[in-house]
C-alpha atoms as a PDB file:
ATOM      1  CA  UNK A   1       7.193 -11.165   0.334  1.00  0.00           C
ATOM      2  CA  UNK A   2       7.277  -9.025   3.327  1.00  0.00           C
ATOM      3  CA  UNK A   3       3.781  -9.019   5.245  1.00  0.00           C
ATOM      4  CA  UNK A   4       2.192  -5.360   5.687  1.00  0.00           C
ATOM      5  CA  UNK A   5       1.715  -4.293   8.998  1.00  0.00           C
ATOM      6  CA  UNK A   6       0.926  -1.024  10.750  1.00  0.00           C
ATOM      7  CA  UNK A   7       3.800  -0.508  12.271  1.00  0.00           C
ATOM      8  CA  UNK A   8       5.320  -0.439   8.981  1.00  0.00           C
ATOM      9  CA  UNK A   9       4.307   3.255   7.724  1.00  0.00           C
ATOM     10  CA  UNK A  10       7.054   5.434   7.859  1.00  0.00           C
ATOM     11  CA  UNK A  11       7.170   8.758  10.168  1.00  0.00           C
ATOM     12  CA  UNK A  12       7.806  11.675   7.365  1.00  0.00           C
ATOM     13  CA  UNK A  13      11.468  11.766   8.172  1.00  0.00           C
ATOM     14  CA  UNK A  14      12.278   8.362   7.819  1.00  0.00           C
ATOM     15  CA  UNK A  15      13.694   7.191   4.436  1.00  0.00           C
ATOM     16  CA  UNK A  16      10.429   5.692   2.322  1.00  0.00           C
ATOM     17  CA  UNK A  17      10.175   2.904  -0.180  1.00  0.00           C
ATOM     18  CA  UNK A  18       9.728   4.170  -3.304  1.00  0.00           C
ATOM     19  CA  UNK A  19       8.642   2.318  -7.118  1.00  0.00           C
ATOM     20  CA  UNK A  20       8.254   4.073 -10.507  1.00  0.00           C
ATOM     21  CA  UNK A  21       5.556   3.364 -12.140  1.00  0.00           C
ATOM     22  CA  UNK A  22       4.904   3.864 -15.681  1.00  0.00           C
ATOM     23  CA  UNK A  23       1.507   5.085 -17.241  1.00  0.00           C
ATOM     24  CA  UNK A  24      -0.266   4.016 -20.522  1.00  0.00           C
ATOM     25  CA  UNK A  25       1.752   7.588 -22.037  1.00  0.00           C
ATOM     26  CA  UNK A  26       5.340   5.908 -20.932  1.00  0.00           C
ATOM     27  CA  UNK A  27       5.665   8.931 -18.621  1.00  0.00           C
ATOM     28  CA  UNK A  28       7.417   7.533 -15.173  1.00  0.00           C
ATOM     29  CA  UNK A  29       6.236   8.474 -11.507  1.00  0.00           C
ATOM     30  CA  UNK A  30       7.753   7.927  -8.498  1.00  0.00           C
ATOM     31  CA  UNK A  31       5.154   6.588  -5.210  1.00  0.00           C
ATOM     32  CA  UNK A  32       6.150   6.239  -2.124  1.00  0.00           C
ATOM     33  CA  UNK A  33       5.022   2.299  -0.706  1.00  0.00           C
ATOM     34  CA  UNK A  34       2.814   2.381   2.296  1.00  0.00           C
ATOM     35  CA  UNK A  35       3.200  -1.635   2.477  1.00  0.00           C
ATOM     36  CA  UNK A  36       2.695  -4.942   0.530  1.00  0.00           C
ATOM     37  CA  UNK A  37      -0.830  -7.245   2.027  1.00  0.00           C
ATOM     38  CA  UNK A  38      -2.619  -9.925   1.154  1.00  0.00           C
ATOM     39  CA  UNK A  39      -6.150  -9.901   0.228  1.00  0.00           C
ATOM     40  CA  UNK A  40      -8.915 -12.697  -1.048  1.00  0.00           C
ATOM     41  CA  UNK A  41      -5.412 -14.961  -1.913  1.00  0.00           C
ATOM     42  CA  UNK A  42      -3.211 -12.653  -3.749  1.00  0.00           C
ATOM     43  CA  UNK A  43      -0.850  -9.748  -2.417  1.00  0.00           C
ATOM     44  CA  UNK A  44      -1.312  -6.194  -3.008  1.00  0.00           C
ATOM     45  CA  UNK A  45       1.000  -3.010  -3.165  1.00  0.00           C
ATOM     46  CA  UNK A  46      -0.704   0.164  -1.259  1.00  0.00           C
ATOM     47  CA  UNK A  47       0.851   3.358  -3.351  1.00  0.00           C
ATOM     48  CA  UNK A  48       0.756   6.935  -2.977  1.00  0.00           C
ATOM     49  CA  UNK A  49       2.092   9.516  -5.471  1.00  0.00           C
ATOM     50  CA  UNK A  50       5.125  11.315  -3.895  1.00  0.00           C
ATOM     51  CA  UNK A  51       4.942  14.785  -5.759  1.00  0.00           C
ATOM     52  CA  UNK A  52       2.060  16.641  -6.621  1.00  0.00           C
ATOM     53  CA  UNK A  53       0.491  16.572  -2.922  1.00  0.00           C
ATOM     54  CA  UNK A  54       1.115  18.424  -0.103  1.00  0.00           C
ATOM     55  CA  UNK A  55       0.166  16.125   2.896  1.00  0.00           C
ATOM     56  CA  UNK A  56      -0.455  18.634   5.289  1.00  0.00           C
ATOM     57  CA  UNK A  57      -2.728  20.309   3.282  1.00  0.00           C
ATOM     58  CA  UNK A  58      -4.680  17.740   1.280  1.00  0.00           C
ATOM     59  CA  UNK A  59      -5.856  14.151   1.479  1.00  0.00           C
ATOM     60  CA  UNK A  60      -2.918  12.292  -0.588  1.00  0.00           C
ATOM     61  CA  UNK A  61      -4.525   9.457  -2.632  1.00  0.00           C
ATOM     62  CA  UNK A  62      -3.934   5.763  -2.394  1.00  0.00           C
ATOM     63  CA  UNK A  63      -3.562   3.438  -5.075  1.00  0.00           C
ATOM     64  CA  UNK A  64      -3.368   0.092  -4.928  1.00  0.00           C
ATOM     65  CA  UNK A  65      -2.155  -2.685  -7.367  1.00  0.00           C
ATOM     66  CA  UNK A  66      -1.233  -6.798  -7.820  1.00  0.00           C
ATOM     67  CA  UNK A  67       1.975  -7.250  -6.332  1.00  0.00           C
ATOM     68  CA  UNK A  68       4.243 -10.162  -7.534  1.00  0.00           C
ATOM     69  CA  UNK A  69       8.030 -11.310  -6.974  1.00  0.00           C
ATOM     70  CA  UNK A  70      10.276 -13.846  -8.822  1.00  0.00           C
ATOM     71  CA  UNK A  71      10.623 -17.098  -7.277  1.00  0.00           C
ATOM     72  CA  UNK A  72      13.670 -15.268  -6.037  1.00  0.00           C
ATOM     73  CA  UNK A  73      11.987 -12.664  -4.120  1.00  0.00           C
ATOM     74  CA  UNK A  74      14.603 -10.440  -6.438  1.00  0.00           C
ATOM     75  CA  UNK A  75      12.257  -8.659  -8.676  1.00  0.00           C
ATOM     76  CA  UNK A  76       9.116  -7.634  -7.526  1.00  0.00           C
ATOM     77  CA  UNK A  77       6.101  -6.038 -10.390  1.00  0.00           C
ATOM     78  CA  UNK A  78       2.726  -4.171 -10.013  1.00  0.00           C
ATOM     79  CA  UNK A  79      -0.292  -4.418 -11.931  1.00  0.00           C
ATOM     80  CA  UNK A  80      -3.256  -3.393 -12.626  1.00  0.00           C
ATOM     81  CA  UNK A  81      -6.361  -4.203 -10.659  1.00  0.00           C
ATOM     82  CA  UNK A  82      -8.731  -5.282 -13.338  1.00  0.00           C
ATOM     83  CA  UNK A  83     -12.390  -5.814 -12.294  1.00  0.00           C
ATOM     84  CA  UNK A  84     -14.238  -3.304  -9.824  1.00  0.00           C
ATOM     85  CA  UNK A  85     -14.919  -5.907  -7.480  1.00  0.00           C
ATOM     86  CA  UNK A  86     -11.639  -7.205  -7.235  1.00  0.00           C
ATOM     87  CA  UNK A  87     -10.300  -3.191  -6.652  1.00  0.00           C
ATOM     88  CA  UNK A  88     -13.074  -2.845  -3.582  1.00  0.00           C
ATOM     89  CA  UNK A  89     -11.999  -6.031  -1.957  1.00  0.00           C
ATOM     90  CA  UNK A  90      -8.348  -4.763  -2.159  1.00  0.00           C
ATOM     91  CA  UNK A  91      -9.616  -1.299  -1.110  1.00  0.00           C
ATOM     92  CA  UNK A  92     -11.968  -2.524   2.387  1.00  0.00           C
ATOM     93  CA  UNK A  93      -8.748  -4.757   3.449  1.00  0.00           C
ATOM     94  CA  UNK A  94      -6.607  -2.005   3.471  1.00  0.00           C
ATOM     95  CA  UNK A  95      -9.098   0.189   5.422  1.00  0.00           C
ATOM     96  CA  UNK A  96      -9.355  -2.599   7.836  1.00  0.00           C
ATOM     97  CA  UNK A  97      -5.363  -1.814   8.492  1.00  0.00           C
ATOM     98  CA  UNK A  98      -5.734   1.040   8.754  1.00  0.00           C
ATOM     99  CA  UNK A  99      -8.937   0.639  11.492  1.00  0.00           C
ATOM    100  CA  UNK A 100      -6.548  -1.599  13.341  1.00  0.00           C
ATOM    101  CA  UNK A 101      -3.719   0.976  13.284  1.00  0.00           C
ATOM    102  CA  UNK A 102      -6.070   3.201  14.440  1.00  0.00           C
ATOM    103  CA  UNK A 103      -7.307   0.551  17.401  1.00  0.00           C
ATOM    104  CA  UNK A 104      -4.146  -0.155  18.518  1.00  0.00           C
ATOM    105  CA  UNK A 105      -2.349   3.542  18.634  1.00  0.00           C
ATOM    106  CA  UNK A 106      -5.607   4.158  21.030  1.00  0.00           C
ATOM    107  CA  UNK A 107      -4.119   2.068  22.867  1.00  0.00           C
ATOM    108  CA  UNK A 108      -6.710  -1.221  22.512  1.00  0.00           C
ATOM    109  CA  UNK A 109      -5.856  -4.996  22.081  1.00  0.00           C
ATOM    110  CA  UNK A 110      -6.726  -7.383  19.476  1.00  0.00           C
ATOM    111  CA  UNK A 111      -7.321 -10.440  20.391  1.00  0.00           C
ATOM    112  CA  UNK A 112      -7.985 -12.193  24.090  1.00  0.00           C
ATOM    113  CA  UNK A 113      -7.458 -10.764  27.191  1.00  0.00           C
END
């Protein structure tokens, strides 16, 4: 499993990771893949719908769900978040990228001097 890391999002006009994902109606959607982290023990896909938003316009949402591979690494599945709690611990680790992304592109260091 790769590790996320900020340096990992993609610039608009690089070529994205993409997944289908299929709703409770069998209807398929494509998301683009910010990254795969790890959270409380388990890892975690960070998703965001890749039609239906125009990112220079509007907020795109981000969705995030269990990731898992094969003992492979060959096939990788999502699923479903299923307590509250477990969705909010997923949800403050990914804003804590995201703070660090934001740290570090102003130019700051983690860690000691």
């Amino acid at each position: 499993m790769d590790e996320f890391r900020p340096e990992d999002i993609q610039e608009e006009e690089e070529a994205v990771d993409t997944c289908v994902i299929i709703d409770e109606d069998g209807n398929e959607e494509e998301y683009g893949v910010y990254g795969i982290f790890e959270a409380g023990g388990n890892a975690y896909a960070a998703v965001y719908p890749l039609e239906g938003y125009d990112a220079e316009d509007e907020e795109v949402p981000v969705f995030f769900y269990r990731y898992t591979e094969d003992e492979n690494g060959e096939e990788a599945e999502l699923a479903d978040i299923e307590s509250e709690e477990e969705y909010e611990m997923v949800e403050d680790a990914f804003e804590e990228i995201l703070d660090e992304m934001d740290f570090e592109g102003m130019g700051g260091q983690s860690g000691e001097e």
